[in-house]
PDB file of N, CA and C in Angstrom:
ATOM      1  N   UNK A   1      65.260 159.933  84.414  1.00  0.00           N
ATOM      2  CA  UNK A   1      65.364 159.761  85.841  1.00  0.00           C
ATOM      3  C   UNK A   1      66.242 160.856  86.415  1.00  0.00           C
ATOM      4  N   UNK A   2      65.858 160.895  87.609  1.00  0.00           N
ATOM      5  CA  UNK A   2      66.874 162.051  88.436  1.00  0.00           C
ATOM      6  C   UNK A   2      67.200 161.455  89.220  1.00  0.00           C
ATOM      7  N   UNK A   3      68.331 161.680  90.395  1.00  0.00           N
ATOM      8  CA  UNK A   3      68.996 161.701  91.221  1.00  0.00           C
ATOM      9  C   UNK A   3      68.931 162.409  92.616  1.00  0.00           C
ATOM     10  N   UNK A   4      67.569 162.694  93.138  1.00  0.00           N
ATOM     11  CA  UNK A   4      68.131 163.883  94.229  1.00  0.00           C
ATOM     12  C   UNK A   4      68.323 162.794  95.690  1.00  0.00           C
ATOM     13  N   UNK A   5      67.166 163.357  96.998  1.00  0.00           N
ATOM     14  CA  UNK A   5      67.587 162.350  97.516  1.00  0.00           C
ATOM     15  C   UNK A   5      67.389 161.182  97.734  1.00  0.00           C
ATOM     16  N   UNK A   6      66.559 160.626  96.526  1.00  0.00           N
ATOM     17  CA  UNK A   6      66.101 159.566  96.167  1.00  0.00           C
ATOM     18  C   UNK A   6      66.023 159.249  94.363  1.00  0.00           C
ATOM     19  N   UNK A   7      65.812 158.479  93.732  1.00  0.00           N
ATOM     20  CA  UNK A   7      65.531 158.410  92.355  1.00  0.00           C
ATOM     21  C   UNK A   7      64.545 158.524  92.266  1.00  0.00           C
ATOM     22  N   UNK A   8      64.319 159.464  91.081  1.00  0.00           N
ATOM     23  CA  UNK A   8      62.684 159.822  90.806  1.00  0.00           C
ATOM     24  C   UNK A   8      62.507 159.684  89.316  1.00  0.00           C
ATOM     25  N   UNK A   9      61.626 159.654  88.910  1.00  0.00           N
ATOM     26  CA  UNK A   9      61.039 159.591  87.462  1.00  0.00           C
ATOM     27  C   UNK A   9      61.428 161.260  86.908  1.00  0.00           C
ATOM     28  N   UNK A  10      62.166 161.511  85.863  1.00  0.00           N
ATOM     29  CA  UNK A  10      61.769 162.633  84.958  1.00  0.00           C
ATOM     30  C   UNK A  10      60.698 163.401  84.772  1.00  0.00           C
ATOM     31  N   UNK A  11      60.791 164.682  85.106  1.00  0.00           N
ATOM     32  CA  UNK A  11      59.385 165.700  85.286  1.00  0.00           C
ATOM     33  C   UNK A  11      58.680 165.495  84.322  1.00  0.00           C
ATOM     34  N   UNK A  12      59.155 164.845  82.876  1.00  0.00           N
ATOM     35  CA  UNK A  12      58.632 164.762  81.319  1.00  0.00           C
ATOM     36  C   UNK A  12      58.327 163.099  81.413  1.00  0.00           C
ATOM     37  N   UNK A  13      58.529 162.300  82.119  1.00  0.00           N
ATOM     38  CA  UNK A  13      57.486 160.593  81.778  1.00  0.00           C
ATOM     39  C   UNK A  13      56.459 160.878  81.549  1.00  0.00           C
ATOM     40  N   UNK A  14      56.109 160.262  80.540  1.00  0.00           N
ATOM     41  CA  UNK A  14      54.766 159.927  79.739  1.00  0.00           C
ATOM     42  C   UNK A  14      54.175 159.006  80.502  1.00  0.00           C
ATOM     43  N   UNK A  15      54.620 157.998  80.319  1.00  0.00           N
ATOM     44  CA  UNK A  15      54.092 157.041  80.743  1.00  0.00           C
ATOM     45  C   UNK A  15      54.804 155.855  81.603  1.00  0.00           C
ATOM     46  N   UNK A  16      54.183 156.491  82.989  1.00  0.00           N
ATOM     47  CA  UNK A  16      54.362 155.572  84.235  1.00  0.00           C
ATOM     48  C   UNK A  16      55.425 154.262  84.381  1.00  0.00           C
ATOM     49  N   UNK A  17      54.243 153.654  83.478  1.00  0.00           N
ATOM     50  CA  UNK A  17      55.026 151.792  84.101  1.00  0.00           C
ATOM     51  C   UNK A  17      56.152 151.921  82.824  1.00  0.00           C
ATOM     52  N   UNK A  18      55.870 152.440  81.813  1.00  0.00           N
ATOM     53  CA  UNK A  18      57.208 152.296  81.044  1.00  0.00           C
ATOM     54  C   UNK A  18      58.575 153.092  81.548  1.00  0.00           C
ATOM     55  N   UNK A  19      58.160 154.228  82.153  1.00  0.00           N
ATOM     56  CA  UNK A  19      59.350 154.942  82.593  1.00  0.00           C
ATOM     57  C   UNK A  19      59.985 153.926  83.362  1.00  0.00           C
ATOM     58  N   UNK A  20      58.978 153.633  84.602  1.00  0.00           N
ATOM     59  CA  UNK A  20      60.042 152.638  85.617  1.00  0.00           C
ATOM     60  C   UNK A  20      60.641 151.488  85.435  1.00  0.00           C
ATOM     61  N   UNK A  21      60.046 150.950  84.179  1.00  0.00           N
ATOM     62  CA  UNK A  21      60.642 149.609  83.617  1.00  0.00           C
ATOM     63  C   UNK A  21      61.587 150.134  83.265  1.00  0.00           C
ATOM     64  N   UNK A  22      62.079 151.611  82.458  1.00  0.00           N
ATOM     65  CA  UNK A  22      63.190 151.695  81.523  1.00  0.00           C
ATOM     66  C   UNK A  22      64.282 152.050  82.980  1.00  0.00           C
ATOM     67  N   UNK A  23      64.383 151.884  84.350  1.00  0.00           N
ATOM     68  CA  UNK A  23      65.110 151.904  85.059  1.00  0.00           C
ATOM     69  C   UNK A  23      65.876 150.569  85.105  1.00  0.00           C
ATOM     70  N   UNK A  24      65.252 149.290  84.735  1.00  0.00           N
ATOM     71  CA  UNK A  24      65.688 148.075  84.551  1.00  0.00           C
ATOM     72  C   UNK A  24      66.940 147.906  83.755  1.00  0.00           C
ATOM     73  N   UNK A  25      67.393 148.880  82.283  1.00  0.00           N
ATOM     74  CA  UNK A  25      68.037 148.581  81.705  1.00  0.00           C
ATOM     75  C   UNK A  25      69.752 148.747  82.367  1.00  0.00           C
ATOM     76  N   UNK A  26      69.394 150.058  82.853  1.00  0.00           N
ATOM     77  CA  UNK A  26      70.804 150.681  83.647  1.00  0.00           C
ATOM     78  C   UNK A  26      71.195 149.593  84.728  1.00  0.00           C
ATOM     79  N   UNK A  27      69.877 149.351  85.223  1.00  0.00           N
ATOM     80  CA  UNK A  27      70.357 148.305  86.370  1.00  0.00           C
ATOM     81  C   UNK A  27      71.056 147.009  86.341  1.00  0.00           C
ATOM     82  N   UNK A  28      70.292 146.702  85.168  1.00  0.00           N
ATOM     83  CA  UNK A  28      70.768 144.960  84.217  1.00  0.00           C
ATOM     84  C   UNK A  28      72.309 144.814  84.919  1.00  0.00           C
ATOM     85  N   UNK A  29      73.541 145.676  84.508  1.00  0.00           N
ATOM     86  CA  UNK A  29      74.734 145.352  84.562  1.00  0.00           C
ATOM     87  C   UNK A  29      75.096 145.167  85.846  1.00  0.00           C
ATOM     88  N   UNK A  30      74.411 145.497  86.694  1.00  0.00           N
ATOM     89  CA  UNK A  30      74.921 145.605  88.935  1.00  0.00           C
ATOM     90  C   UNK A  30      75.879 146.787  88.546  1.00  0.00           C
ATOM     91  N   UNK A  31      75.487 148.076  88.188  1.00  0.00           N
ATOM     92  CA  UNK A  31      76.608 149.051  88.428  1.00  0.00           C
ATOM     93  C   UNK A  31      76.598 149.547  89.857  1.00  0.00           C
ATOM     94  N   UNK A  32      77.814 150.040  90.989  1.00  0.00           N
ATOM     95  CA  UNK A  32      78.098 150.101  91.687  1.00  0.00           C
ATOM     96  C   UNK A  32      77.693 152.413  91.577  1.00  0.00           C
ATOM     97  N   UNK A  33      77.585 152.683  90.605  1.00  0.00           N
ATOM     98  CA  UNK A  33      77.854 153.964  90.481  1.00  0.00           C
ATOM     99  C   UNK A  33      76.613 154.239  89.791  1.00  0.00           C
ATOM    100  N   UNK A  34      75.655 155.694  89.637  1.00  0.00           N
ATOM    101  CA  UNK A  34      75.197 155.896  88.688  1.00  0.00           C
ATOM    102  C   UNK A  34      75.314 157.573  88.933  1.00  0.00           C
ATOM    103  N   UNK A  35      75.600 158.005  87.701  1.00  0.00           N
ATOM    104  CA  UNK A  35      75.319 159.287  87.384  1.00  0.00           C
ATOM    105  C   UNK A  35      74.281 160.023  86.457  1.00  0.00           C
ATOM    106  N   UNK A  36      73.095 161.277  86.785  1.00  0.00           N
ATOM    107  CA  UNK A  36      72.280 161.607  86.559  1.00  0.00           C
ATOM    108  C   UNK A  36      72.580 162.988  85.804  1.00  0.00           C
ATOM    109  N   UNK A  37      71.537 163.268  85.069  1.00  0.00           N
ATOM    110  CA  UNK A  37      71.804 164.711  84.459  1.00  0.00           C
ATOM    111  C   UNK A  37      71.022 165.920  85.598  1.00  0.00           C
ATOM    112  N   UNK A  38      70.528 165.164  86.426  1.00  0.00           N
ATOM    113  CA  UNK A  38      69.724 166.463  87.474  1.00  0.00           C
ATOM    114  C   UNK A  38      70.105 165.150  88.958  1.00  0.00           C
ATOM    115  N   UNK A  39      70.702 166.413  89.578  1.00  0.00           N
ATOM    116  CA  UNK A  39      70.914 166.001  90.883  1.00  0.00           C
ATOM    117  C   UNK A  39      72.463 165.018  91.284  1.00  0.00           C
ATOM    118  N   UNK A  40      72.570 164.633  92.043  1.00  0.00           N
ATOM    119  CA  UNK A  40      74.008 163.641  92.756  1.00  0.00           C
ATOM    120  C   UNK A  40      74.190 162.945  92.380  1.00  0.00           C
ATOM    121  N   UNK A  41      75.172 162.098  92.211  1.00  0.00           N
ATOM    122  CA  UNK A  41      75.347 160.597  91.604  1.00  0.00           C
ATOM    123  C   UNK A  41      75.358 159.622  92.863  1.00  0.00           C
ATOM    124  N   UNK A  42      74.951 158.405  92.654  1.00  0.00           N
ATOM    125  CA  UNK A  42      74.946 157.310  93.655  1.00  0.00           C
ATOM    126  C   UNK A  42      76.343 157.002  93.794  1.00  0.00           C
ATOM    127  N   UNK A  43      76.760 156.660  94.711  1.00  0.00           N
ATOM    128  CA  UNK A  43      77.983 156.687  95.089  1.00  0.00           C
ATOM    129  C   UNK A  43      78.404 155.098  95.474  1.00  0.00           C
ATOM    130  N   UNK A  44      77.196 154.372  96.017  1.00  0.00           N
ATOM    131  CA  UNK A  44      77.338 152.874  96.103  1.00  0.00           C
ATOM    132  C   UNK A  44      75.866 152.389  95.950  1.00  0.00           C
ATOM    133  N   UNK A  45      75.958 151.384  95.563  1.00  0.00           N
ATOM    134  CA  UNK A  45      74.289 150.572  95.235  1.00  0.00           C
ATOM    135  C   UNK A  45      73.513 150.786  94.310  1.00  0.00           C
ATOM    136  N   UNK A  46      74.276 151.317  93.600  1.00  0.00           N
ATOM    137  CA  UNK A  46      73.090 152.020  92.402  1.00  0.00           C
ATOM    138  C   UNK A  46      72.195 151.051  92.084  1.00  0.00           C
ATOM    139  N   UNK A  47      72.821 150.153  91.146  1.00  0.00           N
ATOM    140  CA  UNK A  47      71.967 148.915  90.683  1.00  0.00           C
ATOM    141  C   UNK A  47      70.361 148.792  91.573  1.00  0.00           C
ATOM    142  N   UNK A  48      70.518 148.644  92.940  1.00  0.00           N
ATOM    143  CA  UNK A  48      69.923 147.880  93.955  1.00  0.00           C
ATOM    144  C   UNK A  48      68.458 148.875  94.042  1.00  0.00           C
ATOM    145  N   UNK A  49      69.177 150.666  94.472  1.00  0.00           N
ATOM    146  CA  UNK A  49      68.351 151.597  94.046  1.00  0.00           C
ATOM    147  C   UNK A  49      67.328 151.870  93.006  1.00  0.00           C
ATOM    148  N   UNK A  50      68.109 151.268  91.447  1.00  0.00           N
ATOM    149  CA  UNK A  50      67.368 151.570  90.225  1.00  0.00           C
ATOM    150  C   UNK A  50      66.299 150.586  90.046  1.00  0.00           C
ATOM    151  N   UNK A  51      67.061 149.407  90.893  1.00  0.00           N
ATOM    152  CA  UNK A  51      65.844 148.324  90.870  1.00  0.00           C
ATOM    153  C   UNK A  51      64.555 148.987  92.070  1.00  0.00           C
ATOM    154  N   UNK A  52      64.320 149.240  92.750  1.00  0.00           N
ATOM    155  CA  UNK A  52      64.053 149.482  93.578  1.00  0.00           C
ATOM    156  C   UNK A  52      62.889 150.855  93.583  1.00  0.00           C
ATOM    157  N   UNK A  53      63.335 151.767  92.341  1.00  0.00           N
ATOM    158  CA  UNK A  53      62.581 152.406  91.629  1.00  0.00           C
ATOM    159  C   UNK A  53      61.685 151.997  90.859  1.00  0.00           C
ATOM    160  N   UNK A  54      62.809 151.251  90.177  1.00  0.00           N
ATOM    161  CA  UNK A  54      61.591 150.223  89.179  1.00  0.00           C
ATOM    162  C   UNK A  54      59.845 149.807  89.871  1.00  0.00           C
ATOM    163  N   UNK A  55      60.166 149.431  90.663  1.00  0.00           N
ATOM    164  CA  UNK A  55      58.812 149.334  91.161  1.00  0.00           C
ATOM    165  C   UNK A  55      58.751 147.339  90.966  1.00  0.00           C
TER     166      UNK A  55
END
């Protein structure tokens, strides 16, 4: 996943519905923060966001 001004799927997902499910795991805990290897870090809501990607 990336970070820009939205969360996006990795230029390299294979496969779709598994990528966005694997946004579920980060989210599981309600983190308030998330940091990405490409692009900004969420600064509040992450959780809410990653769900939200998820699809």
């Amino acid at each position: 996943m990336a970070g820009a001004d939205e969360v996006l799927l990795g230029v390299l997902a294979v496969g779709r519905t598994r990528a966005e499910g694997s946004f579920r795991g980060p989210a599981a805990p309600a983190p308030a923060v998330a940091c990405f290897d490409h692009g900004g870090p969420l600064g509040t809501g992450a959780a809410a966001v990653l769900r939200a990607a998820a699809g």
